[in-house]
C-alpha atoms as a PDB file:
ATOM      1  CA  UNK A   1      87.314  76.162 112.850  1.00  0.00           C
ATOM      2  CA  UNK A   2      88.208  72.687 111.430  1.00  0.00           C
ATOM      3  CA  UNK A   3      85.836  71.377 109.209  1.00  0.00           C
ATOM      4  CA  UNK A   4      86.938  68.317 108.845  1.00  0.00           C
ATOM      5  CA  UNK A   5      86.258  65.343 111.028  1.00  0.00           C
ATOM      6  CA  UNK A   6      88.877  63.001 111.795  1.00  0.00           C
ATOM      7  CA  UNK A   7      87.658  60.702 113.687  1.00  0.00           C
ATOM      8  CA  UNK A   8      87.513  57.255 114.636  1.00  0.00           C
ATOM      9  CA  UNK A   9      85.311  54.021 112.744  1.00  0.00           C
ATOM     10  CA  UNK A  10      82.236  53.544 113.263  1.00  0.00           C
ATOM     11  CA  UNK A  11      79.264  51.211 113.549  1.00  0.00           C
ATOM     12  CA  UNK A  12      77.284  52.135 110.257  1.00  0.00           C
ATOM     13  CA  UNK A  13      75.200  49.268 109.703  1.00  0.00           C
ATOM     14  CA  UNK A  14      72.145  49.262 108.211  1.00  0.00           C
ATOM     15  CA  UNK A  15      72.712  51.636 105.410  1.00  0.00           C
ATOM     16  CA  UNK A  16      73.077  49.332 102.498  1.00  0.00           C
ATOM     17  CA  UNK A  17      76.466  49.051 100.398  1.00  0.00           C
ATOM     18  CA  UNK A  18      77.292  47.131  97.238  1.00  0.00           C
ATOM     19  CA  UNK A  19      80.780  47.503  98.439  1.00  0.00           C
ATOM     20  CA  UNK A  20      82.173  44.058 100.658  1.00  0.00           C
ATOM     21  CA  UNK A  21      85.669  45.456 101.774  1.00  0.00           C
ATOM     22  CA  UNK A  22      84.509  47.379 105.098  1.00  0.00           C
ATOM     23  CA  UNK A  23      87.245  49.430 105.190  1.00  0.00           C
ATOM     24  CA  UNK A  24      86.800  51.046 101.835  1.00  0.00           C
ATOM     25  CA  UNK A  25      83.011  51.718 102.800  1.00  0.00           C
ATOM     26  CA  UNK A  26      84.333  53.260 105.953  1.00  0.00           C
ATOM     27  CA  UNK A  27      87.280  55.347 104.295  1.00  0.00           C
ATOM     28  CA  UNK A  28      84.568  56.361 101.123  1.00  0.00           C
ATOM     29  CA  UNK A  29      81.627  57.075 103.639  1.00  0.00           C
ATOM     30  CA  UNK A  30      84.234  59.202 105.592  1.00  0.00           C
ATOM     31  CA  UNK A  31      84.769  60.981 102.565  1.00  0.00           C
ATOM     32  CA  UNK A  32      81.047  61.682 101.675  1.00  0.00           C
ATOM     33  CA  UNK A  33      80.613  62.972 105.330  1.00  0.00           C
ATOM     34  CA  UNK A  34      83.434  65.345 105.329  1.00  0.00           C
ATOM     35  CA  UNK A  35      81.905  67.224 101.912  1.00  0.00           C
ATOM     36  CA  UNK A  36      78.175  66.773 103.038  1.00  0.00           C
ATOM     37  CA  UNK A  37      78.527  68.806 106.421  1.00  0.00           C
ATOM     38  CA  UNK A  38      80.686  71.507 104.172  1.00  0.00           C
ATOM     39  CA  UNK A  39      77.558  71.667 102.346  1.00  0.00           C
ATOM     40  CA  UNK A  40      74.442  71.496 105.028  1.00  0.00           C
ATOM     41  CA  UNK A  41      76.010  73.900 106.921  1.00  0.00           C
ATOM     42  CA  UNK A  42      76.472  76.065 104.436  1.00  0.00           C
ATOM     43  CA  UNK A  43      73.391  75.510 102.111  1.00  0.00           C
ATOM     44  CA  UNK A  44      71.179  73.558 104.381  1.00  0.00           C
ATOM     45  CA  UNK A  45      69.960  69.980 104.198  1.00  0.00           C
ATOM     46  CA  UNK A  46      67.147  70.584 102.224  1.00  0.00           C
ATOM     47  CA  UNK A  47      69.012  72.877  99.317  1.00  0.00           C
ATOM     48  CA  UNK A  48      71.419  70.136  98.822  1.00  0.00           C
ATOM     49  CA  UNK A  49      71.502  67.568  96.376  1.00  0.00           C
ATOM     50  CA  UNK A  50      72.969  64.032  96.136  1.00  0.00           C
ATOM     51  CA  UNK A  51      74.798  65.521  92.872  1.00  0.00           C
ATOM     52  CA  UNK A  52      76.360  68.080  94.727  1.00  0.00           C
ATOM     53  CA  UNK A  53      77.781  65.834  97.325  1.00  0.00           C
ATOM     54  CA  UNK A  54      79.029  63.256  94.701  1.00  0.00           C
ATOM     55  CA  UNK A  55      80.790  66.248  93.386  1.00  0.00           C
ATOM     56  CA  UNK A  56      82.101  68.087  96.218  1.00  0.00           C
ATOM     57  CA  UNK A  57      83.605  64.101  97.376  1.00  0.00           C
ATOM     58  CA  UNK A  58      85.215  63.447  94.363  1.00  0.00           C
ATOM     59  CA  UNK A  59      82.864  60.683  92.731  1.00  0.00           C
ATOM     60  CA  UNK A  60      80.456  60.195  90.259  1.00  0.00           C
ATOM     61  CA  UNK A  61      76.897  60.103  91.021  1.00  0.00           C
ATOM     62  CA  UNK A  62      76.570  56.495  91.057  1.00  0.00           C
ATOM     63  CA  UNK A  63      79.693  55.885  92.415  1.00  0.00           C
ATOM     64  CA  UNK A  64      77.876  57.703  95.496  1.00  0.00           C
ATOM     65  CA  UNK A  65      75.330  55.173  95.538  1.00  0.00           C
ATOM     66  CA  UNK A  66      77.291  52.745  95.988  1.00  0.00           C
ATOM     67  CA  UNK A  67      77.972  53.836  99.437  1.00  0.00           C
ATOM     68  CA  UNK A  68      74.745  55.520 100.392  1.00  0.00           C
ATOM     69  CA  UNK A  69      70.960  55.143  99.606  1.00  0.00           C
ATOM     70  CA  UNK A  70      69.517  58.394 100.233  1.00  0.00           C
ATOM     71  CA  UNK A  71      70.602  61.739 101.344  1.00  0.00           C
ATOM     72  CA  UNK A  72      68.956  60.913 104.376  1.00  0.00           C
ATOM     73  CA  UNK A  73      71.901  58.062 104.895  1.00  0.00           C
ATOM     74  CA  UNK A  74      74.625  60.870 104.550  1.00  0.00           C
ATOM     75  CA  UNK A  75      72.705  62.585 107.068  1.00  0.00           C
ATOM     76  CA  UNK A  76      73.050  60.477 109.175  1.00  0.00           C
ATOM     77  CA  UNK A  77      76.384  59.278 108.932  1.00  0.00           C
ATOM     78  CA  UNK A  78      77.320  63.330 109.529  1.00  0.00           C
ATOM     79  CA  UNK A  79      75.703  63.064 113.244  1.00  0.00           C
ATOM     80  CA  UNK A  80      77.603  59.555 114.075  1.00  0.00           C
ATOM     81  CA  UNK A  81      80.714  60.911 112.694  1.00  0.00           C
ATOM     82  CA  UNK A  82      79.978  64.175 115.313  1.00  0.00           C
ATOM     83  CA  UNK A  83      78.850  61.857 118.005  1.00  0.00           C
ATOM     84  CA  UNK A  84      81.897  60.233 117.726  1.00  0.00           C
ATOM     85  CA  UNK A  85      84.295  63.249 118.058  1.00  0.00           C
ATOM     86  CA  UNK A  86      82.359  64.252 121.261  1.00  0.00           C
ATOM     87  CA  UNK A  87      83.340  60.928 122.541  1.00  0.00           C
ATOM     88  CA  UNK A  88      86.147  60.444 122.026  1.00  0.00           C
ATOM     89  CA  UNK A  89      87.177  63.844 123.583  1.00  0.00           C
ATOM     90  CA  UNK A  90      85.601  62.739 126.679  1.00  0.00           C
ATOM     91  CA  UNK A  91      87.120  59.368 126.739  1.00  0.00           C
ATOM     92  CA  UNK A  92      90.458  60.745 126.069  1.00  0.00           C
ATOM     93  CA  UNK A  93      89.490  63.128 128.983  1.00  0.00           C
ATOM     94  CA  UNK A  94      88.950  60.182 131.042  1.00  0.00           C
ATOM     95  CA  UNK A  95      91.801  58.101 130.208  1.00  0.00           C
ATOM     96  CA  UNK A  96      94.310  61.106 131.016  1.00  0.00           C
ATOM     97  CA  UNK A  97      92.999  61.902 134.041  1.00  0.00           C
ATOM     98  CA  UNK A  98      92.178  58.530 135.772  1.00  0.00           C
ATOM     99  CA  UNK A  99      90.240  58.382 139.640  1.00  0.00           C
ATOM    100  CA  UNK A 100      91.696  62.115 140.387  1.00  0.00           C
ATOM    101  CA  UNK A 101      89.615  64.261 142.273  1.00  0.00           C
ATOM    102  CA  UNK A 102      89.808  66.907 139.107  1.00  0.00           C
ATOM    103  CA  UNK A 103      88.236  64.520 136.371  1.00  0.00           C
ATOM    104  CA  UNK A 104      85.548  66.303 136.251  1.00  0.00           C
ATOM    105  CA  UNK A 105      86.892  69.375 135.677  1.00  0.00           C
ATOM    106  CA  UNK A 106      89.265  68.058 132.527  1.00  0.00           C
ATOM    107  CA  UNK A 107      85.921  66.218 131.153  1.00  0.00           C
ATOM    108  CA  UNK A 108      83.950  69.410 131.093  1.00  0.00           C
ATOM    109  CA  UNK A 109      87.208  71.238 129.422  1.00  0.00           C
ATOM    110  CA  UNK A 110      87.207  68.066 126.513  1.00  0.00           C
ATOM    111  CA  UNK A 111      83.983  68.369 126.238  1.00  0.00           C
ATOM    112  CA  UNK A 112      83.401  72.110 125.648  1.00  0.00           C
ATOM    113  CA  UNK A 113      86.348  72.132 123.969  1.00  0.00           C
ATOM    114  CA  UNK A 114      84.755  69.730 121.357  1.00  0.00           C
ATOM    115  CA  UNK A 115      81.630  71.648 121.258  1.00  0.00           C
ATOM    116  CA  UNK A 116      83.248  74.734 120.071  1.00  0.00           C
ATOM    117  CA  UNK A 117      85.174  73.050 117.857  1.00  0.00           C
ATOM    118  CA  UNK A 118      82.136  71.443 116.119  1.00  0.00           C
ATOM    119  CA  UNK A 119      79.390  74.434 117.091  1.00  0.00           C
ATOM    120  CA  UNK A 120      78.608  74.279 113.128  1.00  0.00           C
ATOM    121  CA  UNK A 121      77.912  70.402 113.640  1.00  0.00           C
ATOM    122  CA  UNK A 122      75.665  70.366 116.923  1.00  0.00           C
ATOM    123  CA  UNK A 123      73.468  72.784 115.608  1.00  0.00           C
ATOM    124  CA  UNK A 124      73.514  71.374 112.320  1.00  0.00           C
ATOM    125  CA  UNK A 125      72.207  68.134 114.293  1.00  0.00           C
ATOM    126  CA  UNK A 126      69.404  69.838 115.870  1.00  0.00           C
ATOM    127  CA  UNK A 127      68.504  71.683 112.744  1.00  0.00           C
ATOM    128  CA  UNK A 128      68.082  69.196 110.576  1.00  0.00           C
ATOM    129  CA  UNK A 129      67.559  65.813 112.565  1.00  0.00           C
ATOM    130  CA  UNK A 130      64.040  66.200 112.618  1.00  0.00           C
ATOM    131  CA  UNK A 131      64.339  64.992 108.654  1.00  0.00           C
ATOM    132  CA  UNK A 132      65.669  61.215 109.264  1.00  0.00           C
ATOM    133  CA  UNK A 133      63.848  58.572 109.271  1.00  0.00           C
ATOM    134  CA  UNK A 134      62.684  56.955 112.398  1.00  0.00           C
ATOM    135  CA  UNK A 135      65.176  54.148 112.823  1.00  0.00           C
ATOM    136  CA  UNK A 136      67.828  56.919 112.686  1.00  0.00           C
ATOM    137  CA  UNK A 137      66.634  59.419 114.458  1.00  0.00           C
ATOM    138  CA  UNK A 138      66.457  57.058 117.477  1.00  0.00           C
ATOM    139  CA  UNK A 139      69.947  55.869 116.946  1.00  0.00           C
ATOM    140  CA  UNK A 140      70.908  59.619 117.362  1.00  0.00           C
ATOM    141  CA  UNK A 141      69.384  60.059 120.425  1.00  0.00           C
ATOM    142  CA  UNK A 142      70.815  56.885 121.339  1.00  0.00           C
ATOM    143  CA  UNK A 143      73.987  58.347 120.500  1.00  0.00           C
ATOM    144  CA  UNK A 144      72.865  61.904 122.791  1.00  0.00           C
ATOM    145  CA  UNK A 145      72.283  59.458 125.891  1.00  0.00           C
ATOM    146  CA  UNK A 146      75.150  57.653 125.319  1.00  0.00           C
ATOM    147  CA  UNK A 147      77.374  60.649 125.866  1.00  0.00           C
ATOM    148  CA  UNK A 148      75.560  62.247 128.680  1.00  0.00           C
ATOM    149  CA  UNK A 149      76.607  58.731 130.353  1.00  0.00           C
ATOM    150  CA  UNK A 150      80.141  58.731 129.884  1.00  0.00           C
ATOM    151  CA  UNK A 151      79.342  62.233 132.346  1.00  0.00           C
ATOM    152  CA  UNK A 152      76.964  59.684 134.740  1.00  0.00           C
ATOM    153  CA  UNK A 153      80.008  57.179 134.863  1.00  0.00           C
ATOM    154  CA  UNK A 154      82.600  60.196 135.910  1.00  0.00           C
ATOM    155  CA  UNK A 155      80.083  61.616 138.277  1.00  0.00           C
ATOM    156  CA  UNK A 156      79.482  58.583 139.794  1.00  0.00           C
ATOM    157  CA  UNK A 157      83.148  57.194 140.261  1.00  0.00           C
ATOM    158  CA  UNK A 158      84.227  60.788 141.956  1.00  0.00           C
ATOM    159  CA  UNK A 159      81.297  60.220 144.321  1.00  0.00           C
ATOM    160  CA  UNK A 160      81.557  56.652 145.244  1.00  0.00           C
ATOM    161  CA  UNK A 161      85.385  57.531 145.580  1.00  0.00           C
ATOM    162  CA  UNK A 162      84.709  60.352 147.922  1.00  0.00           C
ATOM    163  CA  UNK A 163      85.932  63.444 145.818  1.00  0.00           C
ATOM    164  CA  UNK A 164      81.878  64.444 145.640  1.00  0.00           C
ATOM    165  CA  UNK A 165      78.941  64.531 147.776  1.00  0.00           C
ATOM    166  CA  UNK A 166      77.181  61.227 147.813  1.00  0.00           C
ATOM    167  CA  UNK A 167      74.515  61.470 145.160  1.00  0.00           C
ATOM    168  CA  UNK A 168      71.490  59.173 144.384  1.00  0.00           C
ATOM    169  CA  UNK A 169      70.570  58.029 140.546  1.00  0.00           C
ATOM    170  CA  UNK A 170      68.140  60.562 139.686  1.00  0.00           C
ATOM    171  CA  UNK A 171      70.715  63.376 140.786  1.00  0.00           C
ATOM    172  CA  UNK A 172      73.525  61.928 138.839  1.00  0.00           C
ATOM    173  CA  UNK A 173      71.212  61.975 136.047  1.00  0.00           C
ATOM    174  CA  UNK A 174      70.144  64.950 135.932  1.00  0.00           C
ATOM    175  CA  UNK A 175      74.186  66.714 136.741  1.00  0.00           C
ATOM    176  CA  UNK A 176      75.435  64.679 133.644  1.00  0.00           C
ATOM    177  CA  UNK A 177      72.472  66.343 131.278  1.00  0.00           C
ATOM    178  CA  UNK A 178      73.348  69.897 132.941  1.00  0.00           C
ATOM    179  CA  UNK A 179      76.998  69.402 131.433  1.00  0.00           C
ATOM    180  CA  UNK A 180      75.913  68.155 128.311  1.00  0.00           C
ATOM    181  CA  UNK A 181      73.108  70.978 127.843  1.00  0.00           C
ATOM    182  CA  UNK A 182      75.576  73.628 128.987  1.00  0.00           C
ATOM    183  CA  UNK A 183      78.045  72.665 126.292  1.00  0.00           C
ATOM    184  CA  UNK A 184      75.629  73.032 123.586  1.00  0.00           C
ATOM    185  CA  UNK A 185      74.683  75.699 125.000  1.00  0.00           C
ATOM    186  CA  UNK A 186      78.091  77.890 123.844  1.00  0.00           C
ATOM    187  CA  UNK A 187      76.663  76.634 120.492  1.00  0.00           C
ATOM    188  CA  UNK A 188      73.292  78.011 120.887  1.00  0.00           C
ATOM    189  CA  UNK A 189      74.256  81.476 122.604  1.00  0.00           C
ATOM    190  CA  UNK A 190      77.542  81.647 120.390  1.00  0.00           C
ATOM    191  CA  UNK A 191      76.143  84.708 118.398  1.00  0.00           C
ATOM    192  CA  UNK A 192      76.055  86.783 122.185  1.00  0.00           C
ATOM    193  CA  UNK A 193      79.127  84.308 124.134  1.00  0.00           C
ATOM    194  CA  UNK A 194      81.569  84.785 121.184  1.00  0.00           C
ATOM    195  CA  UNK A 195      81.553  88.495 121.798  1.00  0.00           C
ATOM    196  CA  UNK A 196      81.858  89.077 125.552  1.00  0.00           C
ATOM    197  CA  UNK A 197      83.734  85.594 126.261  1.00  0.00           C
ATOM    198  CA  UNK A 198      86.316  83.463 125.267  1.00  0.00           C
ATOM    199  CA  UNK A 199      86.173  79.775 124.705  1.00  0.00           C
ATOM    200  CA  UNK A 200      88.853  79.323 128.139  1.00  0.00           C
ATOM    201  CA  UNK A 201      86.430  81.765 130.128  1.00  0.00           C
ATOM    202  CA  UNK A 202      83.571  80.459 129.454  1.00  0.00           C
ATOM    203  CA  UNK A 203      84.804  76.879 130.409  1.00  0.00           C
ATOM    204  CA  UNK A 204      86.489  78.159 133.369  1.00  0.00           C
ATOM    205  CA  UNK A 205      82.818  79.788 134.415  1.00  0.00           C
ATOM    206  CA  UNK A 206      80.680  77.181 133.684  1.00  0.00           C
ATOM    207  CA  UNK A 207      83.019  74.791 135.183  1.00  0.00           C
ATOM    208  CA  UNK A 208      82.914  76.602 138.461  1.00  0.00           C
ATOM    209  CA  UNK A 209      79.558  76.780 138.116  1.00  0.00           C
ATOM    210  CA  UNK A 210      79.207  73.033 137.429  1.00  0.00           C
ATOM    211  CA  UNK A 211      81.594  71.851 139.997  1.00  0.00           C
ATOM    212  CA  UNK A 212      79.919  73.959 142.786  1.00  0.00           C
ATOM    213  CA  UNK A 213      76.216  72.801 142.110  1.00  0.00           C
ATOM    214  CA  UNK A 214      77.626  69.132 142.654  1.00  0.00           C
ATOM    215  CA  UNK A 215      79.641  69.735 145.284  1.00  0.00           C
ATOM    216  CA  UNK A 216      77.845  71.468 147.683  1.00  0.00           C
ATOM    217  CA  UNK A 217      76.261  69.040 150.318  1.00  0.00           C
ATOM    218  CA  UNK A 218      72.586  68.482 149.683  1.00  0.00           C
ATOM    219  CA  UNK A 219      71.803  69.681 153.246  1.00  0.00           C
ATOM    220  CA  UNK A 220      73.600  72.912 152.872  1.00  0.00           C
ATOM    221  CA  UNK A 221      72.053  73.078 149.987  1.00  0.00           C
ATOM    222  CA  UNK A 222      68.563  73.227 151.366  1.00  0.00           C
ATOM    223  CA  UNK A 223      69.793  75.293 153.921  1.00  0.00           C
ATOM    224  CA  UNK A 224      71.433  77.902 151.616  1.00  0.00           C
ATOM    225  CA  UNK A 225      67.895  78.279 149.200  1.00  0.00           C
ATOM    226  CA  UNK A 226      65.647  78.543 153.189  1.00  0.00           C
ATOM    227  CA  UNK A 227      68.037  81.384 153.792  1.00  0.00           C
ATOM    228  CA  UNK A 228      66.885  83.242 150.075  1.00  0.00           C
ATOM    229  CA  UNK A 229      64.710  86.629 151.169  1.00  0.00           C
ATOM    230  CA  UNK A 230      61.431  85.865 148.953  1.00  0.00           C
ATOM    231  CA  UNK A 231      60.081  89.008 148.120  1.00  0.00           C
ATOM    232  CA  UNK A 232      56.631  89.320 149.504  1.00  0.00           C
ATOM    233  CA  UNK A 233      53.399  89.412 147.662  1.00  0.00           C
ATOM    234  CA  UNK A 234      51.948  92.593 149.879  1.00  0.00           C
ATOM    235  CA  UNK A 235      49.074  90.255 150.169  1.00  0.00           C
ATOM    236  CA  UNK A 236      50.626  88.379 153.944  1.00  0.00           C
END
């Protein structure tokens, strides 16, 4: 896998700089980030020091802190930098694929595509986000909700368009998180998926598995889960 991210700027105010020209803080803090998440996912958060990142980047120590003010900063500029590959994956998904009726099926391919491309990353992001500071940690959920809408704004265009059941709020909702958790998800379960399945069959499942939940008409639905045999409880 890649470990490096190239990705597109970012909004990374709020972590103070004594540098002025933006795009040398954004070209130095890209730097930092690409030989932090080398080291956290190797070493952990915890076991590695500002030192070692100045090092592993190329600068001095306080060259480093002229970019950063903590090692809780580079943290988390490493989950906006990941944030941002996810979305722009999906957004490229989007652009290439327009209104058509399979959209959905070429986001959920971007997507999972990303996510095992950057496994290292997501988990590294639920591993270790728990040690920001508040103001960031909300900004990465933020960032979490953010891209669980881009799958609410696909969902909802296919179904106002006609190419999927007609679906209220909540339901759109709750299909976009489905997608987004079953993505991780290849992350999560990669030490048992990784040995019986392929990245392609594994999207090719899941998408089928995706695309028929939201398809299916919520009356037939119904119907389909009244039809179930329940075992009984020898108690009736």
């Amino acid at each position: 896998m890649d470990n490096h991210l190239k990705i597109r700027p970012l909004k990374t105010d709020g972590i103070p700089t004594q540098i002025k020209d933006r795009l040398l803080v954004e070209r130095r803090r890209r730097q930092i980030v690409d030989a932090a998440v080398q080291l956290f996912v190797k070493q952990g958060f915890h076991k590695t020091t500002t030192r070692q990142i100045a090092r592993a980047a190329g600068f001095s120590i306080g060259s480093l802190y002229e970019y950063i003010a903590s090692k809780e900063d580079v943290l988390y500029l490493v989950c906006e930098f990941i944030h941002a590959e996810v979305e722009r994956g999906v957004t490229e998904a989007l652009k290439r694929t327009g209104g058509t009726h399979n959209a959905l099926a070429e986001v959920i391919r971007a997507y999972f595509l990303v996510c095992n491309r950057m496994s290292d990353f997501i988990l590294l992001i639920y591993q270790e986000t728990q040690c920001l500071p508040e103001q960031w940690k909300k900004k990465v959920l933020e960032n979490e909700l953010r891209i669980t809408g881009l799958f609410v704004e696909v969902l909802a265009r296919l179904s106002s368009e006609g190419h999927l059941p007609e679906m209220d709020d909540r339901a759109l909702e709750l299909a976009a998180h489905n997608i987004s958790v079953l993505g991780h998800m290849w992350t999560f379960r990669r030490w048992f998926f990784s040995r019986h399945y392929a990245i392609e069959d594994y999207i090719r499942l899941q998408t089928d598995f995706i695309l028929r939940t939201v398809c299916v008409k919520p009356e037939k639905a119904v119907k389909r889960a009244s039809n179930i045999e329940r075992p009984t409880s020898g108690l009736e």
